[in-house]
C-alpha atoms as a PDB file:
ATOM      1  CA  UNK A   1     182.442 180.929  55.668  1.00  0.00           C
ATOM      2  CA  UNK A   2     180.729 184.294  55.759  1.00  0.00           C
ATOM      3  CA  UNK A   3     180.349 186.580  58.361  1.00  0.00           C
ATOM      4  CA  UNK A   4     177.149 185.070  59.224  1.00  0.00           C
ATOM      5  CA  UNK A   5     179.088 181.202  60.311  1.00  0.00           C
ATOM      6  CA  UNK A   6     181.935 183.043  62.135  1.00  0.00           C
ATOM      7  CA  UNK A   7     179.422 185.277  64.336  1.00  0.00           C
ATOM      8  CA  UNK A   8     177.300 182.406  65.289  1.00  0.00           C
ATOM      9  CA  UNK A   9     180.430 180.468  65.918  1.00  0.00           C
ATOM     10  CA  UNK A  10     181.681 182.613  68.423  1.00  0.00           C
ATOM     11  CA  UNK A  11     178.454 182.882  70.066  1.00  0.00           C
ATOM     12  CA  UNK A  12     178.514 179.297  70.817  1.00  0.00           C
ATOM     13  CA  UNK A  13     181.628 179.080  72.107  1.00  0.00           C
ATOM     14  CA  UNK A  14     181.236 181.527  74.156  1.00  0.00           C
ATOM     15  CA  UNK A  15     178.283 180.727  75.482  1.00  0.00           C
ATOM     16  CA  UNK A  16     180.132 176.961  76.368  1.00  0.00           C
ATOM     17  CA  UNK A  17     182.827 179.161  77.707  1.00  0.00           C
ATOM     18  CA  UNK A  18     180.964 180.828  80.120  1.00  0.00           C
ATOM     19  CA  UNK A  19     179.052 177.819  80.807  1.00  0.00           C
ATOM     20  CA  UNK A  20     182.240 175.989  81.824  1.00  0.00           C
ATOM     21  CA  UNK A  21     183.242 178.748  84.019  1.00  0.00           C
ATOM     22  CA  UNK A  22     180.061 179.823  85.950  1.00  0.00           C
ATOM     23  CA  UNK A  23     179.055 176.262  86.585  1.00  0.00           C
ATOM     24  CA  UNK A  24     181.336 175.676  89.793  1.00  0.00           C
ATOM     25  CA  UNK A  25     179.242 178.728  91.021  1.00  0.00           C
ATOM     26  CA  UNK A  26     176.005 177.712  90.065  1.00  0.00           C
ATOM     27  CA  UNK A  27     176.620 173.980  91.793  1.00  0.00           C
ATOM     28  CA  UNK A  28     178.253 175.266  95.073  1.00  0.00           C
ATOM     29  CA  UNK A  29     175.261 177.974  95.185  1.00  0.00           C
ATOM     30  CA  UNK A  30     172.537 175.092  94.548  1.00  0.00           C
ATOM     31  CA  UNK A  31     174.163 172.897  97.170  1.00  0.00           C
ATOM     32  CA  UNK A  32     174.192 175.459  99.663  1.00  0.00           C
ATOM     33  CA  UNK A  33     170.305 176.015  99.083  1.00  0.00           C
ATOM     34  CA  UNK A  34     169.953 172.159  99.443  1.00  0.00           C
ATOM     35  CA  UNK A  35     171.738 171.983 102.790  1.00  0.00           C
ATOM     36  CA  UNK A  36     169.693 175.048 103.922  1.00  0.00           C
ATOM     37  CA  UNK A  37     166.701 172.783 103.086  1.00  0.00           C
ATOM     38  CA  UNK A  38     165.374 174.654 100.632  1.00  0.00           C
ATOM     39  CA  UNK A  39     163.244 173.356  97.973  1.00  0.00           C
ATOM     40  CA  UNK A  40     162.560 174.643  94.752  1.00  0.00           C
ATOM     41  CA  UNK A  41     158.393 175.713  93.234  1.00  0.00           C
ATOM     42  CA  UNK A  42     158.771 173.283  90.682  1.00  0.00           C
ATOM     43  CA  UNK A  43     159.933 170.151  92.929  1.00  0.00           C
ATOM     44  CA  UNK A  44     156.864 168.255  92.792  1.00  0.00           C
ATOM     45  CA  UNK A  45     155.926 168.898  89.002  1.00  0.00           C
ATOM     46  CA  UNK A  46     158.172 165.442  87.411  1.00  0.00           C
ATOM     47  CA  UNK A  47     156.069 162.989  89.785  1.00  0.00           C
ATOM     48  CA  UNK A  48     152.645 165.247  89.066  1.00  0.00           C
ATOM     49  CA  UNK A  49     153.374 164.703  85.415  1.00  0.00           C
ATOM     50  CA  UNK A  50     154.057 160.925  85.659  1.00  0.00           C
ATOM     51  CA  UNK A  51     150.521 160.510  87.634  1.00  0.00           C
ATOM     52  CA  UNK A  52     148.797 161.928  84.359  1.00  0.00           C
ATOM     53  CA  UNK A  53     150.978 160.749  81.546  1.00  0.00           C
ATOM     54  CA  UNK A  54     152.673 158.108  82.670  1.00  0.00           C
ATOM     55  CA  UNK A  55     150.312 156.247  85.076  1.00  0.00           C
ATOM     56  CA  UNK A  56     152.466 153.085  84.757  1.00  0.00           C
ATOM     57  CA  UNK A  57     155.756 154.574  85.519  1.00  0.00           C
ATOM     58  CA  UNK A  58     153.882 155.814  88.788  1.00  0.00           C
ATOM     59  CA  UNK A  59     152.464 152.569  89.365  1.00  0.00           C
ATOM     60  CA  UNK A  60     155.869 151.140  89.188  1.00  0.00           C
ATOM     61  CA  UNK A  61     157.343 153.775  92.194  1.00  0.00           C
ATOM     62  CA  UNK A  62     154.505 153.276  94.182  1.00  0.00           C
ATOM     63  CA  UNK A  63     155.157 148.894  94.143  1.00  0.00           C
ATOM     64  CA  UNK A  64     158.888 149.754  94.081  1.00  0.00           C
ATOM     65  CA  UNK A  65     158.468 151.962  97.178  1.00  0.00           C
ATOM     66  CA  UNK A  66     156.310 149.601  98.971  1.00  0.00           C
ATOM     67  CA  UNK A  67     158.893 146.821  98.562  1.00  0.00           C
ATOM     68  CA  UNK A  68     161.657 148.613 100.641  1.00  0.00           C
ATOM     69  CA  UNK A  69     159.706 150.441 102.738  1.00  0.00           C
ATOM     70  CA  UNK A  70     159.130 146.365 104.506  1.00  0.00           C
ATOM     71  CA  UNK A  71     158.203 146.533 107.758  1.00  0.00           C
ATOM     72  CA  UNK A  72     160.263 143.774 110.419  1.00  0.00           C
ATOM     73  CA  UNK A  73     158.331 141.390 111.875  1.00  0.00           C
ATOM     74  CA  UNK A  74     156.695 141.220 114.979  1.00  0.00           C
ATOM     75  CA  UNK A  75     158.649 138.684 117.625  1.00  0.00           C
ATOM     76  CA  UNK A  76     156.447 136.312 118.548  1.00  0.00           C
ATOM     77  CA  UNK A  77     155.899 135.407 122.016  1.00  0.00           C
ATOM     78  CA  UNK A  78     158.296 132.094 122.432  1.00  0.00           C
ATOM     79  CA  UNK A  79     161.192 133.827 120.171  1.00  0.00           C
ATOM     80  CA  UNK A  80     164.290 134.218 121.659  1.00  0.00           C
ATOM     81  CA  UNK A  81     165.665 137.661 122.603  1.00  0.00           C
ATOM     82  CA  UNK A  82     167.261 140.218 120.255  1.00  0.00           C
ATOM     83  CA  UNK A  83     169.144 141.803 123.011  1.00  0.00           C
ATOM     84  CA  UNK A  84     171.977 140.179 124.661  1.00  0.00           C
ATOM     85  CA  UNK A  85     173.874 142.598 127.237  1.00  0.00           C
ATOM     86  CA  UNK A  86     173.661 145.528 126.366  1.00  0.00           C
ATOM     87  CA  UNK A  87     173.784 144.675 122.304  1.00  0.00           C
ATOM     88  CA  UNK A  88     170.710 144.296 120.122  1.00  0.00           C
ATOM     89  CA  UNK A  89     172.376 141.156 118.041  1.00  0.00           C
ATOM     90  CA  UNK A  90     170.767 140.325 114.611  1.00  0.00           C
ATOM     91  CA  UNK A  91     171.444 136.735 113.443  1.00  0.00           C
ATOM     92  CA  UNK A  92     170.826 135.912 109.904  1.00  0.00           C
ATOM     93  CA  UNK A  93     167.882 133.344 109.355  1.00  0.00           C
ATOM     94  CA  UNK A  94     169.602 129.688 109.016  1.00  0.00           C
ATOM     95  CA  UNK A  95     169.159 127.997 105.823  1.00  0.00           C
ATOM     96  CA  UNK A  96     168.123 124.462 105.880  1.00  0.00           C
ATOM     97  CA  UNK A  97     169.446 123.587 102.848  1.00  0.00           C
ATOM     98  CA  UNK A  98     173.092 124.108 103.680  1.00  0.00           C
END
C-alpha cells in the first residue's frame, strides 16, 4: 500500500476510536438535556417531512394513534358500580362462549 492507503487508514480508525470513546459523553450529555425537557430545533422536521412525502405513512400514525388513544365508555345508567369500598374494581367483560 502507499502512503496514500496507510494515511487514510489511520484516519478512519481514529476517527472510530474517538467515536467509541466520546460517545458515553455525548449520550449521558443528551440524556441530561432530555430530562431537563429540552427539545431540540429540528424535533418536528421527520413528521413535517412524512406529511409531504410520505402522506400514507402519516395517514397510517394518525389511524394508528386514534386506535389507542380509545376513549372508555360511558356507564350507563342501570350498570353496576365500578367502585366497591374504597377500590375502583375493573372486571373483565364475560365471554359467552366459554
Amino acid at each position: 500500500m502507499d502512503a496514500f492507503a496507510w494515511m487514510s487508514a489511520a484516519a478512519i480508525i481514529a476517527v472510530a476510536i474517538a467515536t467509541i470513546a466520546w460517545a458515553p459523553a455525548l449520550h449521558r450529555a443528551h440524556r441530561r438535556r432530555q430530562d431537563a425537557g429540552e427539545i431540540g430545533s429540528m424535533a418536528g422536521v421527520g413528521s413535517g417531512l412524512d406529511a409531504v412525502w410520505r402522506p400514507s405513512a402519516e395517514d397510517a400514525h394518525a389511524d394508528w394513534e386514534a386506535q389507542i388513544e380509545v376513549p372508555a365508555p360511558a356507564p350507563s345508567p342501570g350498570d353496576k358500580g365500578r367502585i366497591e369500598g374504597d377500590r375502583i374494581v375493573i372486571r373483565p367483560p364475560v365471554d359467552p362462549s366459554a
